[in-house]
Protein backbone atom coordinates (compact mmCIF):
# COMPACT_ATOMS: atom_id res chain seq x y z
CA UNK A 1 -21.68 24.71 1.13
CA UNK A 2 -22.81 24.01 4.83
CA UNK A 3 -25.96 26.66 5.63
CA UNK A 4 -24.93 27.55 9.05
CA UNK A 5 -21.06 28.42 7.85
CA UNK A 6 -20.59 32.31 8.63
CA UNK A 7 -19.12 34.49 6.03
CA UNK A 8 -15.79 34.29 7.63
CA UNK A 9 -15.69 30.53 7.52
CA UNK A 10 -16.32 30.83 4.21
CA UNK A 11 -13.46 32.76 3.15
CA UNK A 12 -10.91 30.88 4.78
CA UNK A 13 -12.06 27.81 3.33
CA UNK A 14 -12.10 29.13 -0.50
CA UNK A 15 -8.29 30.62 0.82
CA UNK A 16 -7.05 27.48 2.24
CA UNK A 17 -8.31 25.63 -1.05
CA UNK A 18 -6.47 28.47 -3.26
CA UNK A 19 -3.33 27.66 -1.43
CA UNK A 20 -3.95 24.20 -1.74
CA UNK A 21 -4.14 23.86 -5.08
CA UNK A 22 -0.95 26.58 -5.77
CA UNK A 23 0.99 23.61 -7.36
CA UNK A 24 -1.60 22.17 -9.43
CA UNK A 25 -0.56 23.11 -13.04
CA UNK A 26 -3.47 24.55 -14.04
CA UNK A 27 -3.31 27.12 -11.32
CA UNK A 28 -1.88 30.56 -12.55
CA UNK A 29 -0.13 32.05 -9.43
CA UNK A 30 0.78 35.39 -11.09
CA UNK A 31 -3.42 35.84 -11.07
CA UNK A 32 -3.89 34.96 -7.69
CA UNK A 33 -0.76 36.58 -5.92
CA UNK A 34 -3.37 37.63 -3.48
CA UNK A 35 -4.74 34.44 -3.07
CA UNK A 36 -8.52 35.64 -3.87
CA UNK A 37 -10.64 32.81 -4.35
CA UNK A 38 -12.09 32.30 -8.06
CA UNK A 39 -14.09 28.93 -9.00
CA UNK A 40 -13.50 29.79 -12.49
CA UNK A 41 -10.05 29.35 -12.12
CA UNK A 42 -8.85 27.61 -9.16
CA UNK A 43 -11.27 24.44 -9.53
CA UNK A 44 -11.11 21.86 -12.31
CA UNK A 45 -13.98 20.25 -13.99
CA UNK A 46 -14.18 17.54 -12.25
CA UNK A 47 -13.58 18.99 -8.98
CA UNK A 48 -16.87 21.29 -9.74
CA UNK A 49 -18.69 18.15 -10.73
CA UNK A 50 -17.41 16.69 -7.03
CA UNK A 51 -18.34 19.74 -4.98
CA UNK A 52 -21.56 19.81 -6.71
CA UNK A 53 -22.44 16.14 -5.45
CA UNK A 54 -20.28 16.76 -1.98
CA UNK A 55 -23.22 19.71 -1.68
CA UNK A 56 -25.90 17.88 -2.24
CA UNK A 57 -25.88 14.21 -0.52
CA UNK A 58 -24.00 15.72 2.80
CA UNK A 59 -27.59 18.31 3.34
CA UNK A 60 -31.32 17.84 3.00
CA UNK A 61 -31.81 20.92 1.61
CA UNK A 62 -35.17 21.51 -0.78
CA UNK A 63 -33.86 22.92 -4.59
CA UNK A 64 -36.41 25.24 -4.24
CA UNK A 65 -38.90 27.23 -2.16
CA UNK A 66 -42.05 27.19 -3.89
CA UNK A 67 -44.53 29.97 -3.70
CA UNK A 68 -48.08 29.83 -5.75
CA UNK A 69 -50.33 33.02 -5.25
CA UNK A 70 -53.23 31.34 -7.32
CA UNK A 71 -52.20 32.95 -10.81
CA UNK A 72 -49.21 31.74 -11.07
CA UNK A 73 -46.23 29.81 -9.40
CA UNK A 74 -42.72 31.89 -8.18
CA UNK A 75 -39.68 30.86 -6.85
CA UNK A 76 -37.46 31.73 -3.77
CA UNK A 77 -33.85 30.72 -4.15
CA UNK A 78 -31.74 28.56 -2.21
CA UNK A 79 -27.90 28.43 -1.45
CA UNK A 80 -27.98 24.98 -3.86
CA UNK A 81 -29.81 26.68 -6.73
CA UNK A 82 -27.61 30.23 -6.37
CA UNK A 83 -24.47 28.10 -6.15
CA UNK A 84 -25.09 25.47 -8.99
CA UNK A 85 -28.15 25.86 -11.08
CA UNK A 86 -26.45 27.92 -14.03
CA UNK A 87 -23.80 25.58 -14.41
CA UNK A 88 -25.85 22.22 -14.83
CA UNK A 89 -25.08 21.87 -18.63
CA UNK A 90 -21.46 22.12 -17.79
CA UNK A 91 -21.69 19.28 -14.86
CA UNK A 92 -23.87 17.32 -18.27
CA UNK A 93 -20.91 18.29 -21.05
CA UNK A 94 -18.21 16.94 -18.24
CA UNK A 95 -19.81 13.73 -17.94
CA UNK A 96 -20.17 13.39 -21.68
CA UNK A 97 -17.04 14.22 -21.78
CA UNK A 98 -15.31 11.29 -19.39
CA UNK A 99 -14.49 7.78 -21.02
CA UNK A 100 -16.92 5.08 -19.99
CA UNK A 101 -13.43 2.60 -19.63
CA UNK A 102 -12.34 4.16 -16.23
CA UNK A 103 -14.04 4.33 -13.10
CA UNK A 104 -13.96 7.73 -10.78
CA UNK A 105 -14.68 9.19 -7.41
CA UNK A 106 -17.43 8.08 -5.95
CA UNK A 107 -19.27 11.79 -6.57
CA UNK A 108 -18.24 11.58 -10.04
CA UNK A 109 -19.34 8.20 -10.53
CA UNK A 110 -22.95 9.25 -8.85
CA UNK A 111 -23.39 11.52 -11.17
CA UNK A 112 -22.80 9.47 -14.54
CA UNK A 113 -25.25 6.44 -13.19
CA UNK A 114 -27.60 9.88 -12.49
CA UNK A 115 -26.99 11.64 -15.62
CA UNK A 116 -27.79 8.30 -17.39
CA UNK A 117 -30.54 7.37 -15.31
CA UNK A 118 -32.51 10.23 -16.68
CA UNK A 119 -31.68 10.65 -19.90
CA UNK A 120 -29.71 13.36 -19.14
CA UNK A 121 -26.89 12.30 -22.20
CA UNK A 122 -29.26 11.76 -25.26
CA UNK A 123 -26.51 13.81 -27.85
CA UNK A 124 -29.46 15.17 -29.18
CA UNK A 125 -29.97 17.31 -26.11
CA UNK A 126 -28.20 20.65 -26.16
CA UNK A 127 -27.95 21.54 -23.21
CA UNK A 128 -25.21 23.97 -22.99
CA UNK A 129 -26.68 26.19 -25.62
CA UNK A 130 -30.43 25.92 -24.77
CA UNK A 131 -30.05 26.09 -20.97
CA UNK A 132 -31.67 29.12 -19.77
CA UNK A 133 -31.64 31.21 -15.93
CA UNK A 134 -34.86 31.44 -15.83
CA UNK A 135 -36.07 28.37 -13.54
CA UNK A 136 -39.51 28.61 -15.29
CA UNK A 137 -38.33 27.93 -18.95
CA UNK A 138 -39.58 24.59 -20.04
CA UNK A 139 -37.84 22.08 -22.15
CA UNK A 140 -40.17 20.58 -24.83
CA UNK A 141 -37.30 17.62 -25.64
CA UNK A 142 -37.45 16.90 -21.90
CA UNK A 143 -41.18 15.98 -21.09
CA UNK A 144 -41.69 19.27 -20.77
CA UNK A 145 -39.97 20.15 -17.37
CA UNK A 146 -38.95 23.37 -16.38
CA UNK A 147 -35.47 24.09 -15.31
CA UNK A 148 -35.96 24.13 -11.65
CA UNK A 149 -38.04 20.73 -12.13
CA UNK A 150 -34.76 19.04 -13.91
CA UNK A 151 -32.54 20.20 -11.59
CA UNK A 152 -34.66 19.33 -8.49
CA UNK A 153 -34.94 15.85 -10.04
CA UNK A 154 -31.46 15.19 -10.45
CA UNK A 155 -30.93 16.30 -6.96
CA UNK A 156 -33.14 13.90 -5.64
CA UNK A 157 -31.90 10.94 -7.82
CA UNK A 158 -28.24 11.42 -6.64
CA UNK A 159 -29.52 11.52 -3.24
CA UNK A 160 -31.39 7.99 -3.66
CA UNK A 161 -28.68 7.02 -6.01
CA UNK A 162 -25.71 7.76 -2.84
CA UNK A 163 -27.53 5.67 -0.13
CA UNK A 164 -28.84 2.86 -2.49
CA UNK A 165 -24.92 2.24 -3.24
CA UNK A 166 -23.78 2.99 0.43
CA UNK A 167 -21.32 5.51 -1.63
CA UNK A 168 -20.72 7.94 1.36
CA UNK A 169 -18.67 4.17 2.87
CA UNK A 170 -16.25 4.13 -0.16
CA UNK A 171 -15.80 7.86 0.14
CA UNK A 172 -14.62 7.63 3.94
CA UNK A 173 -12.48 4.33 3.18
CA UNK A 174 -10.75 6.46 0.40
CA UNK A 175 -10.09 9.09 2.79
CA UNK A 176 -8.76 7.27 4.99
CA UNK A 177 -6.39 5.74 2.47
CA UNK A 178 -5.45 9.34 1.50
CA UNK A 179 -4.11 10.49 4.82
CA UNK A 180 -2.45 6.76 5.15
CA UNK A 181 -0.45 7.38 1.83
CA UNK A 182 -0.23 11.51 2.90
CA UNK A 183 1.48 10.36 6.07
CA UNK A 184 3.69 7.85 4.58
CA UNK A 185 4.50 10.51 1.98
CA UNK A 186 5.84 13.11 4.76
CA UNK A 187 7.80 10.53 6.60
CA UNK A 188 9.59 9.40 3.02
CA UNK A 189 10.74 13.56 2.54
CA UNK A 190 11.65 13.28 5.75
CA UNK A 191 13.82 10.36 5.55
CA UNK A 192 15.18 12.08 2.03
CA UNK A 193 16.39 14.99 3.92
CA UNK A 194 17.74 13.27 6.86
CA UNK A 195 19.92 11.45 4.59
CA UNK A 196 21.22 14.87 2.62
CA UNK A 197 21.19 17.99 4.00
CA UNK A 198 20.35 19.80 0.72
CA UNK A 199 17.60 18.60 -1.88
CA UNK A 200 16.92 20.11 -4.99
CA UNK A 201 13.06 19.92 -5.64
CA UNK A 202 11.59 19.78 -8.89
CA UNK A 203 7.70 20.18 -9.52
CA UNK A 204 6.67 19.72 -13.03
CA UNK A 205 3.89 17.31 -15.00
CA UNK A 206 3.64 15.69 -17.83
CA UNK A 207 0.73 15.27 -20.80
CA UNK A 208 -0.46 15.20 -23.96
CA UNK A 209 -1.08 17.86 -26.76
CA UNK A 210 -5.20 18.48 -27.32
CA UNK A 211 -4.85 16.80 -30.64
CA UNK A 212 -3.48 13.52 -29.08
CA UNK A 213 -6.03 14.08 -25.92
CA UNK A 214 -8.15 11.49 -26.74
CA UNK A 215 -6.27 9.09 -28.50
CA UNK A 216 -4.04 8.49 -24.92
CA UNK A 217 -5.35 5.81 -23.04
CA UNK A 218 -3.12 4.87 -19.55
CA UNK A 219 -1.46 2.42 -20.89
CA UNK A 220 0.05 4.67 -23.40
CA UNK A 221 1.22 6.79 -20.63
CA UNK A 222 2.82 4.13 -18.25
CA UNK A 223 5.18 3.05 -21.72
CA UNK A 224 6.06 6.63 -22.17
CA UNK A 225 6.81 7.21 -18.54
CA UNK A 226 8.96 3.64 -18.12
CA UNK A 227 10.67 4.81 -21.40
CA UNK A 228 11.71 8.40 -20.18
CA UNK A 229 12.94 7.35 -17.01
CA UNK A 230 14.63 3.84 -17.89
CA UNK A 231 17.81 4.90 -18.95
CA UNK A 232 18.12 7.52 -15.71
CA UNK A 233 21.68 5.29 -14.93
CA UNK A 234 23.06 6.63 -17.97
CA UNK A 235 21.68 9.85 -19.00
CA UNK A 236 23.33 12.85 -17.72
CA UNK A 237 19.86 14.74 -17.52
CA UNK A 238 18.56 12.86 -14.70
CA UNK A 239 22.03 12.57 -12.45
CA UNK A 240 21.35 12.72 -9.28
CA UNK A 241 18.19 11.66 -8.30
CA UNK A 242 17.73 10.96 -4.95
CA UNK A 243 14.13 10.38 -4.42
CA UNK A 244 11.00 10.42 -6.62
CA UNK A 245 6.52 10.99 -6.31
CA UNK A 246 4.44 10.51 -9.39
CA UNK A 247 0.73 10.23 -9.33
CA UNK A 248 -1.26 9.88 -12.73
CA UNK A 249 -4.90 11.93 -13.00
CA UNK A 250 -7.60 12.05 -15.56
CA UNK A 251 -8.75 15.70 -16.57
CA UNK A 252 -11.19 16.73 -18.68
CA UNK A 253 -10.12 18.76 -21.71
CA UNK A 254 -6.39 16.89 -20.22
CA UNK A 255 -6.73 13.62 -20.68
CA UNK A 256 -3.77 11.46 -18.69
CA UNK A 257 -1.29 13.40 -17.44
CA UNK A 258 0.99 13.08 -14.04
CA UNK A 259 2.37 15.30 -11.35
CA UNK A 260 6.22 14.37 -11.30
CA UNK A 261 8.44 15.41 -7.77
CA UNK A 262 11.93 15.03 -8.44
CA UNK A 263 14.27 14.92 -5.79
CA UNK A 264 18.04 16.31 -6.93
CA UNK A 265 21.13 16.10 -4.75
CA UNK A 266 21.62 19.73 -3.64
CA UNK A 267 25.38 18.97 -3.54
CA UNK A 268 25.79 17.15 -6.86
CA UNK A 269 23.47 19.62 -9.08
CA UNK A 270 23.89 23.40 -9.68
CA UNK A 271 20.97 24.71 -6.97
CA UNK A 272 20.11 27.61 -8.92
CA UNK A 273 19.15 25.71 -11.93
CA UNK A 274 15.87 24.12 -10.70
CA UNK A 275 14.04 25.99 -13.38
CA UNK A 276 16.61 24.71 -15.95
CA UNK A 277 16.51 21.08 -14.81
CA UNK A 278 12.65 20.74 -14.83
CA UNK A 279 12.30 22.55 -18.39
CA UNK A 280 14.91 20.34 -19.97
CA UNK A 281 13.19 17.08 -18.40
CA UNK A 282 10.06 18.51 -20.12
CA UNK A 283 11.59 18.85 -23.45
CA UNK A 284 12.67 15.73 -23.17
CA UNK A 285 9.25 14.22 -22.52
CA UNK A 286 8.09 16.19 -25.56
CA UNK A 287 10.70 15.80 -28.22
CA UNK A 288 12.39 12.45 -27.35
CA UNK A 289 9.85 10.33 -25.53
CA UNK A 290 6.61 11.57 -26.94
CA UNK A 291 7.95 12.47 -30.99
CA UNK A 292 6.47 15.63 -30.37
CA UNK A 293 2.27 14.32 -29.22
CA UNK A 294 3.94 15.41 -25.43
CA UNK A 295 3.44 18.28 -23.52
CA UNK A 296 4.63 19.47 -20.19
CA UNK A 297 4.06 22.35 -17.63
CA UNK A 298 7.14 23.55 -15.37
CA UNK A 299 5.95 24.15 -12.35
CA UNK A 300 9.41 25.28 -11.03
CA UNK A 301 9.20 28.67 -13.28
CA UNK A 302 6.75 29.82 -11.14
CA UNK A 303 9.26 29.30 -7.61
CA UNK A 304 9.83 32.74 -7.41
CA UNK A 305 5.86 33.57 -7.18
CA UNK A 306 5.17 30.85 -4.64
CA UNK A 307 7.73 32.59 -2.20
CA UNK A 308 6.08 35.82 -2.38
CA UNK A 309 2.83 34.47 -1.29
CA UNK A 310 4.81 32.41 1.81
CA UNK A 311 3.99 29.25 -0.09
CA UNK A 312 7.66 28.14 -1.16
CA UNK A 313 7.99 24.68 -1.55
CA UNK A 314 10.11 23.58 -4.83
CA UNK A 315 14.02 24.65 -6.27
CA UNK A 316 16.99 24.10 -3.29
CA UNK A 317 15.91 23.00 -0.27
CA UNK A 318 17.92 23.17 3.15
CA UNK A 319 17.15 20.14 5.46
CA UNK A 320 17.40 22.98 8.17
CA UNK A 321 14.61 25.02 6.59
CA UNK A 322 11.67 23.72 8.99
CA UNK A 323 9.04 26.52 6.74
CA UNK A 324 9.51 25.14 3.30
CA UNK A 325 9.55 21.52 3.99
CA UNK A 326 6.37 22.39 5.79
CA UNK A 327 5.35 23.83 2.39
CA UNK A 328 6.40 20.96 0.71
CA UNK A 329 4.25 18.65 2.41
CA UNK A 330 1.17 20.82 2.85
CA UNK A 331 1.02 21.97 -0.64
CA UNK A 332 2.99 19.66 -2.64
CA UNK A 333 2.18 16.54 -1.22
CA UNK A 334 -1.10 17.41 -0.02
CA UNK A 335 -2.03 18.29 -2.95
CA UNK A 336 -0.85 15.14 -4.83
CA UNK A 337 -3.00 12.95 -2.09
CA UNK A 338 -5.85 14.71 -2.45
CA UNK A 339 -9.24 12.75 -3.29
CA UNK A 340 -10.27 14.15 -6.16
CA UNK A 341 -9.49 13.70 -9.99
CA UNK A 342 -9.09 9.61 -8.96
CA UNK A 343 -9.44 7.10 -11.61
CA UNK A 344 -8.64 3.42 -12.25
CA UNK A 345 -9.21 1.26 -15.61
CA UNK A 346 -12.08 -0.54 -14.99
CA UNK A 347 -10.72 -3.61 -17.07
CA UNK A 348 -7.11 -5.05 -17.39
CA UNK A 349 -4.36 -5.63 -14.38
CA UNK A 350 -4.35 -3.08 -11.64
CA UNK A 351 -2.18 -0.04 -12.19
CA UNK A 352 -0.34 1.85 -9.68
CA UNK A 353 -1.73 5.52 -10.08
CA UNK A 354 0.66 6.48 -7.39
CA UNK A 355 4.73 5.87 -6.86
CA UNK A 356 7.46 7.42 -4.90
CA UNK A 357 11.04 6.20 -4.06
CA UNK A 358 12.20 3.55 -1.65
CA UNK A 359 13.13 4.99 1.65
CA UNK A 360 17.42 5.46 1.82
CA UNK A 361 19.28 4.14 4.67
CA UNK A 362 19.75 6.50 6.80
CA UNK A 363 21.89 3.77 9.02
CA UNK A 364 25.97 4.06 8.06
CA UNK A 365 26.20 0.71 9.54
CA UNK A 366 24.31 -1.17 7.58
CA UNK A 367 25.58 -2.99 4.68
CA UNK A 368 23.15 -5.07 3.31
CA UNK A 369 24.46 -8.05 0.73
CA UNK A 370 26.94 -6.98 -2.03
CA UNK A 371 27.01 -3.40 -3.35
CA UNK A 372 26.07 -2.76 -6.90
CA UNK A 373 28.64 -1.43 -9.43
CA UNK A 374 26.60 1.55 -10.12
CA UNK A 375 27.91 5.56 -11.29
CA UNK A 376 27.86 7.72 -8.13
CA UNK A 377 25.45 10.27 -10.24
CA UNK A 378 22.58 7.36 -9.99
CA UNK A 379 23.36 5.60 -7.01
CA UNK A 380 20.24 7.15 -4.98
CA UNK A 381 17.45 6.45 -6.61
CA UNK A 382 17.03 4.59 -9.65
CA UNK A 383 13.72 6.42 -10.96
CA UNK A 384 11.57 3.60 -13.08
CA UNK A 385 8.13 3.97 -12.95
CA UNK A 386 6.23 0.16 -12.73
């Protein structure tokens, strides 16, 4: 949080980041029909963990403003200890809580080599229970310290810890390949719904139960994916797909899951079943593909919602509705290029955490080579993940 932002500022940040994140599935949109900004609910773990880190290296600000009056010393809070100093054992339990086989943003990653750094992960700390708001308490099984001297310390380390590694470089080179692949990603809906006039958008993802959290790895996940979507030429469910945008994540308390567009011919498919479509895909993930360790969220049951806030993005879409494929790309889109929740095995081939579609031909005139014997219901876009 920048010092110097007004009130104002302030607000229309935390709204612009409540619409931003209305189709993450983890965002009720029932709750926030008024779009009222809530940390509690709005930001994942790991985005706290990243705004936390974002805080601190981008300002010089001191933890704390010491005051000693001879018999003792007092405290004056600062915007960094009102905004994060209660939840430092959760920023400790989310890093325990990450497996040490992927790498992560570079925030994310600053704080692990931190955390580790100083101890911060000995399992025999409790910090989530024995973490008091007092900045004066002092923790016997950590040298002693008090609160406000942990904190401070582990503000200073990730600030040494960000320019030793040059990590604020990989953050803007990551940026900058987020609004490459944003932009690329706008041009492809475009090209979608230049090519048919009506598109039937389905927003749903797909995961794990709790129980099978932690036994998933991403390799696991890119075998269930190719199997759910390699028979698409022949199963009636997925008829009609025209275009396709899958990114993988790692949550905490999620594990692996992706964020699955679907793009349905609006003339082929029933427009009024969006909902329909995207819970049956689910089940399928769940029953068939997964045996039952699957679990999905439909983001499409929640259409209706998203419209009364002015946010509609997903069910039929008209190529001549200029407001929702705005939508679509702000919120949808945006959303899936966003920077945070990035991960990447840090052993093994490299995966592709992202995939969409091939561009159609939009050109009548070109006829390129032999055309395939292939059903009209699949011709579009043969959806197999790789």
């Amino acid at each position: 949080m920048n010092k110097h932002e007004t009130l104002g500022q302030l607000c229309a940040k935390r709204y612009e980041l409540t619409c931003q994140r209305l189709y993450d599935s983890q965002f009720d949109p029932i709750k926030h029909k008024r779009s009222v900004f809530d940390s509690k609910y709005i930001v994942s773990h790991s985005d706290n963990v990243e705004s936390f880190v974002n805080d601190v290296v981008l300002n010089n600000e001191t933890i704390w403003n010491y005051f000693d009056t001879g018999d003792e010393k007092w405290y004056e809070r600062t915007s960094l200890e009102k905004e994060y100093f209660r939840s430092f054992p959760d920023f400790i339990e989310i890093v325990k809580r990450l497996p040490p086989m992927y790498e992560y943003s570079e925030h994310v990653n600053a704080m692990i080599a931190c955390c580790h750094d100083m101890g911060l992960l000995d399992r025999r700390h409790d910090w989530k229970s024995d973490w008091g708001i007092d900045p004066k308490k002092t923790y016997p099984y950590y040298e002693g310290l008090t609160g406000s001297e942990i904190f401070s310390r582990l503000v200073e380390t990730l600030r040494l810890d960000w320019k030793r590694n040059k990590r604020q470089a990989k953050v803007n080179a990551r940026a900058k390949e987020n609004k490459f692949r944003y932009q690329k990603y706008c041009r492809y809906i475009d090209a979608l719904f230049k090519k048919w006039s009506v598109l039937v958008v389905l927003r749903f993802d797909l995961g794990y139960k709790d129980r099978d959290t932690y036994n998933i790895d991403i390799n696991d996940m890119q075998i269930d994916l190719f199997n759910m979507f390699v028979n698409t030429r022949n199963n009636p469910l997925f008829a009609f797909i025209r275009g396709h945008i899958v990114k993988l994540e790692y949550g905490v308390g999620r594990g692996i899951h992706c964020h699955v567009v679907l793009f349905l011919d609006g003339s082929k498919r029933n427009k009024s079943s969006h909902v329909y479509f995207a819970q049956e895909m689910g089940k399928y993930w769940e029953d068939v593909v997964t045996k039952g360790r699957g679990n999905y969220w439909n983001v499409n049951a929640n259409a209706d919602h998203y419209d009364e806030l002015g946010r509609g993005a997903i069910g039929p879409i008209n190529c001549n509705d200029a407001d929702k494929i705005k939508n679509l790309k702000k919120y949808v889109v945006g959303y899936l290029c966003k920077g945070t929740q990035y991960f990447r095995p840090k052993e093994g081939p490299k995966l592709r955490l992202f995939r969409k579609g091939d561009f159609p031909d939009n050109n009548p005139n070109n006829k390129r080579g032999r055309p395939r014997k292939v059903s009209e219901s699949n011709a579009g876009d043969p959806f197999i993940p790789n």
